[in-house]
Protein backbone atom coordinates (compact mmCIF):
# COMPACT_ATOMS: atom_id res chain seq x y z
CA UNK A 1 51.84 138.07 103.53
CA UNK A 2 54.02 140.10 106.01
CA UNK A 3 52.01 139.08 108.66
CA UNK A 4 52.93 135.56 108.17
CA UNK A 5 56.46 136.68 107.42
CA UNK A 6 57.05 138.36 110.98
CA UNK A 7 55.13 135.07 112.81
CA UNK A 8 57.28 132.87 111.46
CA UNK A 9 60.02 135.03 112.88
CA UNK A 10 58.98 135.37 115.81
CA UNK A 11 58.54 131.53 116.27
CA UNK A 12 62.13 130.88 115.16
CA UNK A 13 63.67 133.39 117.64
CA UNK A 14 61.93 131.84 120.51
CA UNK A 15 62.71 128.20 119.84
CA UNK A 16 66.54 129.36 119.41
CA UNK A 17 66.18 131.85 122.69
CA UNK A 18 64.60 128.33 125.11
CA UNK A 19 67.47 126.56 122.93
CA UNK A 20 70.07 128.80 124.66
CA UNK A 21 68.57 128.92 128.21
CA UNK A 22 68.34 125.39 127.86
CA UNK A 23 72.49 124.78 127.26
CA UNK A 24 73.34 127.84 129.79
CA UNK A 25 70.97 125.68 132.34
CA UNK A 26 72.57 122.86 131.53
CA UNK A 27 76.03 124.10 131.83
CA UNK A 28 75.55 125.57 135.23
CA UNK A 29 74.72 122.37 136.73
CA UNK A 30 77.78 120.76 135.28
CA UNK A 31 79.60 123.12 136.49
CA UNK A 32 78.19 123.26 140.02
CA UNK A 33 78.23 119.43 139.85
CA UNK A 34 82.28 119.76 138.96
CA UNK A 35 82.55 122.35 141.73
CA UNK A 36 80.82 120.70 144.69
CA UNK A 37 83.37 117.10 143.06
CA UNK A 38 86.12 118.92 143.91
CA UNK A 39 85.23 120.69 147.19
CA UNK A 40 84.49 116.98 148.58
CA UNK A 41 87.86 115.83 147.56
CA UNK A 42 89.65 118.82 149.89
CA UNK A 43 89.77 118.24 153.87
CA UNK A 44 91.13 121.35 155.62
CA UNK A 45 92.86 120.96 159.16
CA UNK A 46 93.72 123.34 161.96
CA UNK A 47 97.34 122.84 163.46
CA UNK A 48 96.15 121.29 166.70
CA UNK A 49 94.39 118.60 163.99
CA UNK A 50 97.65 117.55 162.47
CA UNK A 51 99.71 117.00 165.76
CA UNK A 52 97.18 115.05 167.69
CA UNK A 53 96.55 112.73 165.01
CA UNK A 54 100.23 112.17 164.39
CA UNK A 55 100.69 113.48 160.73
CA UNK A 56 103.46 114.57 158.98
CA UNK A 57 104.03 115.89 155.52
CA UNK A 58 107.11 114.19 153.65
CA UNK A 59 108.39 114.48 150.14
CA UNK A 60 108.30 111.96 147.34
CA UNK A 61 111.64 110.27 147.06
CA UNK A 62 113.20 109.29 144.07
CA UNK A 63 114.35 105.85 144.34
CA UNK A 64 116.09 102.51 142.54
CA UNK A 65 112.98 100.50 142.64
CA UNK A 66 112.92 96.66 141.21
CA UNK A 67 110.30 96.01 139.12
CA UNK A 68 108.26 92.72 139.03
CA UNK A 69 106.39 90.61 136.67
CA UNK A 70 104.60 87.78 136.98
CA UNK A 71 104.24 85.06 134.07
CA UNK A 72 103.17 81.62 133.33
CA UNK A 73 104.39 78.27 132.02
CA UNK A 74 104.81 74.82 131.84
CA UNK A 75 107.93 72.38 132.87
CA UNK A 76 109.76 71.41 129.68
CA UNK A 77 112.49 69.17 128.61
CA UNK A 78 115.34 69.78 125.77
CA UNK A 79 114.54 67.47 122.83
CA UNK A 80 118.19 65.39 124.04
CA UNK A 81 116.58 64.79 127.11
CA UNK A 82 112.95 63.18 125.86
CA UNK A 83 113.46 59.88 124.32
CA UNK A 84 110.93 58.02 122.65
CA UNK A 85 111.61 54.46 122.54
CA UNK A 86 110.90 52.25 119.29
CA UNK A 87 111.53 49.11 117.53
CA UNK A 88 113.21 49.42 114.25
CA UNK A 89 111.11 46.15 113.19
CA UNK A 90 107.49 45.09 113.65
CA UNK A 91 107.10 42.69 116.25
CA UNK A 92 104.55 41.43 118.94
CA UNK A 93 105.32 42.75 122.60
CA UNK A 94 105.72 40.17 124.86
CA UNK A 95 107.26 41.03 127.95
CA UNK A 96 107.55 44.55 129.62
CA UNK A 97 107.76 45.73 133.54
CA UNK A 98 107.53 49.44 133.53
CA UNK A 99 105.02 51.97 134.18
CA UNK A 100 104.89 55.40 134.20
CA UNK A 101 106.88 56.71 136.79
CA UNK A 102 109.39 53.87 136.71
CA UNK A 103 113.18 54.90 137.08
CA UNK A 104 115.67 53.21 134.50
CA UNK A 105 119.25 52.92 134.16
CA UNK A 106 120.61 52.93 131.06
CA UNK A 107 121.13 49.81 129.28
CA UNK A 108 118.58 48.00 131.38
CA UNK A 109 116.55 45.76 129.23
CA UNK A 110 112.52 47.60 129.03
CA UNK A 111 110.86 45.33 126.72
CA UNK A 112 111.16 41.92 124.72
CA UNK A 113 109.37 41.48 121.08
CA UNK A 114 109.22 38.54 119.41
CA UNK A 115 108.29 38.12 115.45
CA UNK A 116 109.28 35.41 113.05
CA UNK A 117 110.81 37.74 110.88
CA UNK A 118 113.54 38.17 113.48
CA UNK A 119 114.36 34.03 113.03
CA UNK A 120 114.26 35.08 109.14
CA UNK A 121 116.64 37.85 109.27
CA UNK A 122 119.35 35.35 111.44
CA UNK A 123 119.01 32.81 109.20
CA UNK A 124 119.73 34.67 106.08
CA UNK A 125 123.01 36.33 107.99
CA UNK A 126 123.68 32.65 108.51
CA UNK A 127 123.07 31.44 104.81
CA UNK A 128 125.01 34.79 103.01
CA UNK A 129 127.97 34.34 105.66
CA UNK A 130 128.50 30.18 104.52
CA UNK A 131 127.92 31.15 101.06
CA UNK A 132 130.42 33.84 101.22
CA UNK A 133 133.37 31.33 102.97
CA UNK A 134 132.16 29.02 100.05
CA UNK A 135 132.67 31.84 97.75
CA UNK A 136 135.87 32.83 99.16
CA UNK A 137 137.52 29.55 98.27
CA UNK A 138 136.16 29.48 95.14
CA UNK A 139 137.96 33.04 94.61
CA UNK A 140 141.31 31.35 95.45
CA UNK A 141 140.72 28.57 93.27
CA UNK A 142 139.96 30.72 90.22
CA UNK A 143 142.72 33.00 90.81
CA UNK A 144 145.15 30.05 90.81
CA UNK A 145 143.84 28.74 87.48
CA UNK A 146 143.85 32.18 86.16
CA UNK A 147 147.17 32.62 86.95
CA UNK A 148 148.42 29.40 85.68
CA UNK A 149 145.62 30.17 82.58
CA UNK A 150 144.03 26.65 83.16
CA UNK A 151 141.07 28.65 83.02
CA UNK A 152 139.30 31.90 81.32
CA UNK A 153 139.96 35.48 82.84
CA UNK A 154 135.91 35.26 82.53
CA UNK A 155 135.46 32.39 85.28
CA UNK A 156 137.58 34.57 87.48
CA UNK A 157 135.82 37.29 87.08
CA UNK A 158 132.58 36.06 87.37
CA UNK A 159 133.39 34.40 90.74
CA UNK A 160 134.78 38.12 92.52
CA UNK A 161 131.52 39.85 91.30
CA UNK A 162 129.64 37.05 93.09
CA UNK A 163 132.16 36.99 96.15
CA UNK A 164 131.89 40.99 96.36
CA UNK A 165 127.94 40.66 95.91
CA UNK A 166 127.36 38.00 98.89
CA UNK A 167 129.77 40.29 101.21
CA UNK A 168 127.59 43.55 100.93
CA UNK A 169 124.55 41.06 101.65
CA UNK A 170 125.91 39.42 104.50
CA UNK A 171 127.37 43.15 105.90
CA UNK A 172 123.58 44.88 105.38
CA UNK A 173 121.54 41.95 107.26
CA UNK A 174 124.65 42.18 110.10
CA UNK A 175 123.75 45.69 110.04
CA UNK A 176 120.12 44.93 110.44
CA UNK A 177 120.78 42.23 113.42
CA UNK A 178 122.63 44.90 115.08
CA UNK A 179 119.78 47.38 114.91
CA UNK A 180 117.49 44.57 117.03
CA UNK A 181 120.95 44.10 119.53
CA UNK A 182 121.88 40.86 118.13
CA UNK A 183 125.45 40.26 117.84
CA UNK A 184 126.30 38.61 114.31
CA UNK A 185 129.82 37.95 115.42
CA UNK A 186 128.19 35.58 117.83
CA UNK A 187 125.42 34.14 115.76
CA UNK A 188 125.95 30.83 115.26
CA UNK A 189 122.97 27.86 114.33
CA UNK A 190 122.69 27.27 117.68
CA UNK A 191 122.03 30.44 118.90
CA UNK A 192 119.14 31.99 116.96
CA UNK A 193 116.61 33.50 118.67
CA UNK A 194 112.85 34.46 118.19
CA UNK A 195 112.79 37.46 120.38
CA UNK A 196 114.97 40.13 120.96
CA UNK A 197 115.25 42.85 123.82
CA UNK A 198 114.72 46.69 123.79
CA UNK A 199 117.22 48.85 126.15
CA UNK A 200 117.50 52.16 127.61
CA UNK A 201 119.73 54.76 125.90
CA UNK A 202 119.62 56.87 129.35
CA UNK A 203 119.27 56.63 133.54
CA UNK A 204 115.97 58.53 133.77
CA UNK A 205 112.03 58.07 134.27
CA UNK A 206 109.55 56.51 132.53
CA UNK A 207 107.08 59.37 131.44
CA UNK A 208 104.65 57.36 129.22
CA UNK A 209 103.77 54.04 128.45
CA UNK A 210 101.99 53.41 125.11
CA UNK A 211 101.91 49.71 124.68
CA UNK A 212 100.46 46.40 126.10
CA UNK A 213 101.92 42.91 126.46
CA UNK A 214 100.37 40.92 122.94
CA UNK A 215 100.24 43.85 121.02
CA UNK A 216 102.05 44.40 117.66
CA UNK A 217 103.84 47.44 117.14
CA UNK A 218 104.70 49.20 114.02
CA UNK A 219 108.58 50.54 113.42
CA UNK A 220 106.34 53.94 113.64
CA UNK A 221 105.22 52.94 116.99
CA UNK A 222 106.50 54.67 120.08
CA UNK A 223 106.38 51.86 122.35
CA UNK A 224 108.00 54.28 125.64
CA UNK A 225 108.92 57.91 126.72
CA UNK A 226 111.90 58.25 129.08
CA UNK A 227 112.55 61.63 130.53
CA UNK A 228 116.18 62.41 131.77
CA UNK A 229 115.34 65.21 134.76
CA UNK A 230 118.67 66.13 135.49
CA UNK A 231 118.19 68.89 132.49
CA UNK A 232 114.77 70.09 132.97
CA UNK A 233 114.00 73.49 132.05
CA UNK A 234 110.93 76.17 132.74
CA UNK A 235 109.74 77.71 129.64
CA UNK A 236 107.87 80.47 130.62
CA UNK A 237 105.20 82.86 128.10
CA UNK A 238 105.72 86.38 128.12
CA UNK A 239 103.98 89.12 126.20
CA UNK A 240 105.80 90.90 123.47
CA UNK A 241 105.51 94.29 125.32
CA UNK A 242 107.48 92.57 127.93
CA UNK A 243 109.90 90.47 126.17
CA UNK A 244 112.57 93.29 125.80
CA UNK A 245 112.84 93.80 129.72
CA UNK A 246 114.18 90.36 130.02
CA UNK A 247 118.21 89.95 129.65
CA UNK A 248 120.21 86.86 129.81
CA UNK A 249 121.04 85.78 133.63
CA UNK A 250 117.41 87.73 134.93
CA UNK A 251 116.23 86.09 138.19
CA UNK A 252 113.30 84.34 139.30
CA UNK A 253 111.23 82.16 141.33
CA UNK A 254 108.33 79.62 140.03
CA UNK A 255 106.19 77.14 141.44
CA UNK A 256 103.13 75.09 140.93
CA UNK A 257 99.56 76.32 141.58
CA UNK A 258 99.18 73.30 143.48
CA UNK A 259 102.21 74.24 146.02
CA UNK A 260 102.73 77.54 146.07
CA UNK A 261 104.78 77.56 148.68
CA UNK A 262 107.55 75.51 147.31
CA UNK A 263 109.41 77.60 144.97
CA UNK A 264 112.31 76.78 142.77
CA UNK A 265 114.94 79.55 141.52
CA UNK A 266 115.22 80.00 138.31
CA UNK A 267 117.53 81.82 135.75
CA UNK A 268 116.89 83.27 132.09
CA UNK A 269 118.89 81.06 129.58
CA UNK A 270 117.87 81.70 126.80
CA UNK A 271 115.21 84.19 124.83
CA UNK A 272 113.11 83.52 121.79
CA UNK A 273 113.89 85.92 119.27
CA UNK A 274 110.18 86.07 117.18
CA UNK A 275 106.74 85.60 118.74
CA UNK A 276 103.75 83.56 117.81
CA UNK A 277 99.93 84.61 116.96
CA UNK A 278 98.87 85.25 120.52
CA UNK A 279 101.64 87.68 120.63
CA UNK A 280 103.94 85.86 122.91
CA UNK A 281 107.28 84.69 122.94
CA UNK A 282 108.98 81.79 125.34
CA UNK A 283 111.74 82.57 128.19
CA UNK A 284 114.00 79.38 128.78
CA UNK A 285 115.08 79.14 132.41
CA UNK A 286 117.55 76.82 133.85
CA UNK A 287 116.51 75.77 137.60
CA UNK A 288 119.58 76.76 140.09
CA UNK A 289 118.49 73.60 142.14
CA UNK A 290 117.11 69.95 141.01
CA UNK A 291 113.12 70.24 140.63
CA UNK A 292 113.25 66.88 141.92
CA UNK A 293 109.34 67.02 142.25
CA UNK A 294 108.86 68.87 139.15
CA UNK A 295 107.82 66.52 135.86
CA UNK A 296 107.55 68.10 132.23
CA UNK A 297 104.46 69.45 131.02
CA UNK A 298 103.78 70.25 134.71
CA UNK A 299 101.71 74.19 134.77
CA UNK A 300 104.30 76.56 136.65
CA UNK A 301 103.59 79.76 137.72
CA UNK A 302 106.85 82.58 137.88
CA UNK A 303 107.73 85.77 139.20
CA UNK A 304 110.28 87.83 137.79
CA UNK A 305 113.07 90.57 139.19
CA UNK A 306 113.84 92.71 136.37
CA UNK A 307 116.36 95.75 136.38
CA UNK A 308 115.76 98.64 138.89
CA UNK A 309 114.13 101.58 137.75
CA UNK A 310 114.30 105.28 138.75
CA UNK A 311 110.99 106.00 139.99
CA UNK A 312 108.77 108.85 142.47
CA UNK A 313 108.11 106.66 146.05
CA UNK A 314 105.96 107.79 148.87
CA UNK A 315 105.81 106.25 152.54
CA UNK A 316 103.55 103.32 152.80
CA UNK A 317 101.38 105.07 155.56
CA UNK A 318 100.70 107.86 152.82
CA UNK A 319 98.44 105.45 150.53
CA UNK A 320 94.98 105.20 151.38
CA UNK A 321 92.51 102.58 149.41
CA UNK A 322 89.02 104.52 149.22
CA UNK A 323 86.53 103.06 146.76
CA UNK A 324 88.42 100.71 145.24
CA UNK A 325 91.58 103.09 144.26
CA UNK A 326 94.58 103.81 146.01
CA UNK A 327 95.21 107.86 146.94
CA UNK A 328 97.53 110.17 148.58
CA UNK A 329 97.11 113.37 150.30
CA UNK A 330 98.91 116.20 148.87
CA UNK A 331 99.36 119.63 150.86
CA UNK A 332 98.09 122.82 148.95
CA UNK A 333 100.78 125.08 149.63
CA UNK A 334 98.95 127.99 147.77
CA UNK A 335 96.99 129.07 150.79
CA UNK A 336 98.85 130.22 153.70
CA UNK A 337 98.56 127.52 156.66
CA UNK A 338 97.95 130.52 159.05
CA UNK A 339 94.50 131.28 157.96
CA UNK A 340 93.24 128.07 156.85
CA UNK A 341 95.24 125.63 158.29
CA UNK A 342 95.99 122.85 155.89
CA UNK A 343 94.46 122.12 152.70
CA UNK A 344 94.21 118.79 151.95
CA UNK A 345 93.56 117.38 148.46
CA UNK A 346 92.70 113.71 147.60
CA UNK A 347 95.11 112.16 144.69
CA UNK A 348 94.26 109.38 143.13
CA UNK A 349 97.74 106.94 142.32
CA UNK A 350 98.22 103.88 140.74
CA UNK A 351 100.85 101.74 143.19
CA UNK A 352 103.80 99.85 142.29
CA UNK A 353 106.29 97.33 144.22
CA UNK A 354 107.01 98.26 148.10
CA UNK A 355 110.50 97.96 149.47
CA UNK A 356 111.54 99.28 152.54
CA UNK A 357 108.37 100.83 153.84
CA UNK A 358 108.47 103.19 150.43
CA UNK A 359 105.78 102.37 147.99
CA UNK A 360 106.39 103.34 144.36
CA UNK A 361 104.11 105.33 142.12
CA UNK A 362 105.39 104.42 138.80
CA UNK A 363 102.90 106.95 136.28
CA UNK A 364 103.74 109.95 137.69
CA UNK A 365 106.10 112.84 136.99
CA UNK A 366 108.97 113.10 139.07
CA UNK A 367 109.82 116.48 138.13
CA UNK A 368 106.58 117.57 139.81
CA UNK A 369 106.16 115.10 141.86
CA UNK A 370 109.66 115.44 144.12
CA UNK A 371 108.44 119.33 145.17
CA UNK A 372 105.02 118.19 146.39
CA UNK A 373 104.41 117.33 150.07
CA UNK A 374 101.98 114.43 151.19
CA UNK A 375 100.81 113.44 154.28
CA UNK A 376 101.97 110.23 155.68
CA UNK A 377 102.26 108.36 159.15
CA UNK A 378 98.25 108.56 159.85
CA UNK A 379 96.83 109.34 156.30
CA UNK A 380 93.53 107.32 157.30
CA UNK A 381 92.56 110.20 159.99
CA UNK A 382 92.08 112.84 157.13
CA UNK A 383 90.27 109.72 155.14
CA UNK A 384 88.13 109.78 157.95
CA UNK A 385 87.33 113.65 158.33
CA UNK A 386 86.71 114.10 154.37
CA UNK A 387 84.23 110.88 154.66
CA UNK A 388 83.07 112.86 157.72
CA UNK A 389 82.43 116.07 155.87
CA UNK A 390 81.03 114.66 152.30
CA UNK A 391 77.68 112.54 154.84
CA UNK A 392 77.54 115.89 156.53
């Protein structure tokens, strides 16, 4: 029994004891692995090194750096400046000219319906406005023999409710002419009319065309859109992380995907104040100049000046790209450059906007990063001798 007792011991301390070699192993290569990662990211040069190759070792700047941000849209109109054209009766198109693209002026006549209705509708003007003269005499004549008492107060009476009655009748069907731009002032028997003519309420262009000649069309119907361009606006989709870095009177430029090259300045007018399930809210910008190739619902494409920011810039000869990053070379001041020469060590950086030569690094500290020194003017040489060193 205490055989067994002191085998099973034994066992357990050994498994534990390969257990522990096994995670010091283990962390010794890690470490090594760490240690040779960071010797390949320091290049050491001699004096003689540095001045034939040009280099010199500047500090970071803080500068007032404007930041940029590019966003997407669309052309848009304000909802004065879309009109959709309909009839206020049914009717059968029968004569139209335009097509989409067509330029207007307003009050030019766009379309002619005809209906039998709109006969109907003239001659019941005609037939309440005669019966309403005959009524009108008839008043007079009552009130004289009411007044004399030749007749009942009743007769009289009767006769104004009629009189009042016909007038409201003939008033709502001129009401009704004038909606279809017939004149009941001029209506006369000889003058009705089976069709009647549809005009422009603006000058503008003729953004969609929904109807055929012989086609009936519904009061419902939107027969025409006309677009007025002199007011077209870019409404442009920005994140909700960005939407507070926009102001009123912010600058920008957009353009279409298909011209990128033509650009049209643009200026914030107006910001939504709530955004929508994809997280986004809407920046209305007024263009500076006529977009007189631009039509609504056109894709634009934007970029945006916002308010300059403090941030840590380096010369643009100090970033190197190496492996798909952007670095810089920072000087390791710790060792003295007499025995060593100068120690090197590869930063990585993430980049922001470049003005004046000076690129910015916008995720760094600029309490640190103002006492470093980096090397600029040939950074690509040390590239070079560390790509050098890490084949060797």
């Amino acid at each position: 029994m205490h055989t067994l007792r002191l085998l099973s011991f034994l066992l357990a301390a050994s498994t534990l004891l390969a257990a522990c070699s096994h995670e010091a192993t283990t962390d010794q290569a890690s470490s090594a692995n760490n240690s040779t990662a960071s010797a390949d990211s320091i290049v050491v040069l001699s004096d003689v090194e540095i001045k034939n190759a040009g280099i010199d070792f500047i500090q970071p700047v803080v500068k007032e750096i404007s930041d940029e941000i590019t966003l997407n849209g669309e052309v848009d109109v304000p909802p004065q400046n879309l009109i959709s054209i309909s009839c206020p009766l049914g009717g059968f198109l029968k004569y139209t000219h335009l097509l989409p693209g067509d330029h207007v002026k307003k009050g030019e006549v766009i379309a002619t319906l005809e209906d039998p209705q709109f006969i109907q509708m003239q001659q019941d003007y005609l037939t309440a406005r005669a019966r309403l003269q005959f009524l009108k005499q008839e008043l007079e004549r009552q009130q004289a023999l009411s007044e004399t008492q030749a007749t009942s107060l009743k007769n009289y009476q009767q006769t104004l409710r009629d009189y009042e009655t016909e007038k409201i009748q003939m008033e709502a069907l001129a009401s009704k002419l004038r909606l279809i731009h017939i004149h009941p002032e001029q209506l006369s028997d000889s003058t009705i009319q089976s069709t009647i003519r549809l005009y422009s309420p603006i000058d503008g262009y003729i953004a969609r065309v929904n109807v055929n000649i012989g086609k009936y069309v519904m009061p419902t119907d939107v027969l025409f859109d006309i677009v007025d361009p002199r007011d077209l606006h870019a409404a442009m989709t920005v994140f909700q992380e960005d939407i507070n870095r926009f102001r009123i009177g912010t600058h920008g430029e957009v353009y279409t995907t298909s011209q990128p090259g033509r650009q049209y300045p643009v200026e914030v007018v107006l910001i939504t104040r709530n955004v929508d399930s994809n997280r986004t809210g809407i920046l209305h910008c007024h263009f500076l100049k006529s977009p007189d190739r631009l039509l609504p619902g056109m894709y634009l494409t934007g970029t945006f000046t916002l308010a300059e920011q403090r941030q840590v810039t380096v010369p643009e000869d100090a970033v190197v790209h190496y492996q798909g990053k952007d670095y810089v070379f920072i000087q390791d001041t710790s060792t003295p450059a007499g025995k060593t020469g100068y120690r090197l060590v590869l930063t990585p950086v993430q980049t922001g906007k470049t003005e004046n030569g000076w690129v910015a690094l916008p995720n760094v500290d600029s309490t640190k990063w103002k006492n470093y020194r980096v090397a600029a003017h040939n950074a690509f040489a040390i590239l070079g001798k560390m790509k050098n060193k890490i084949e060797d």
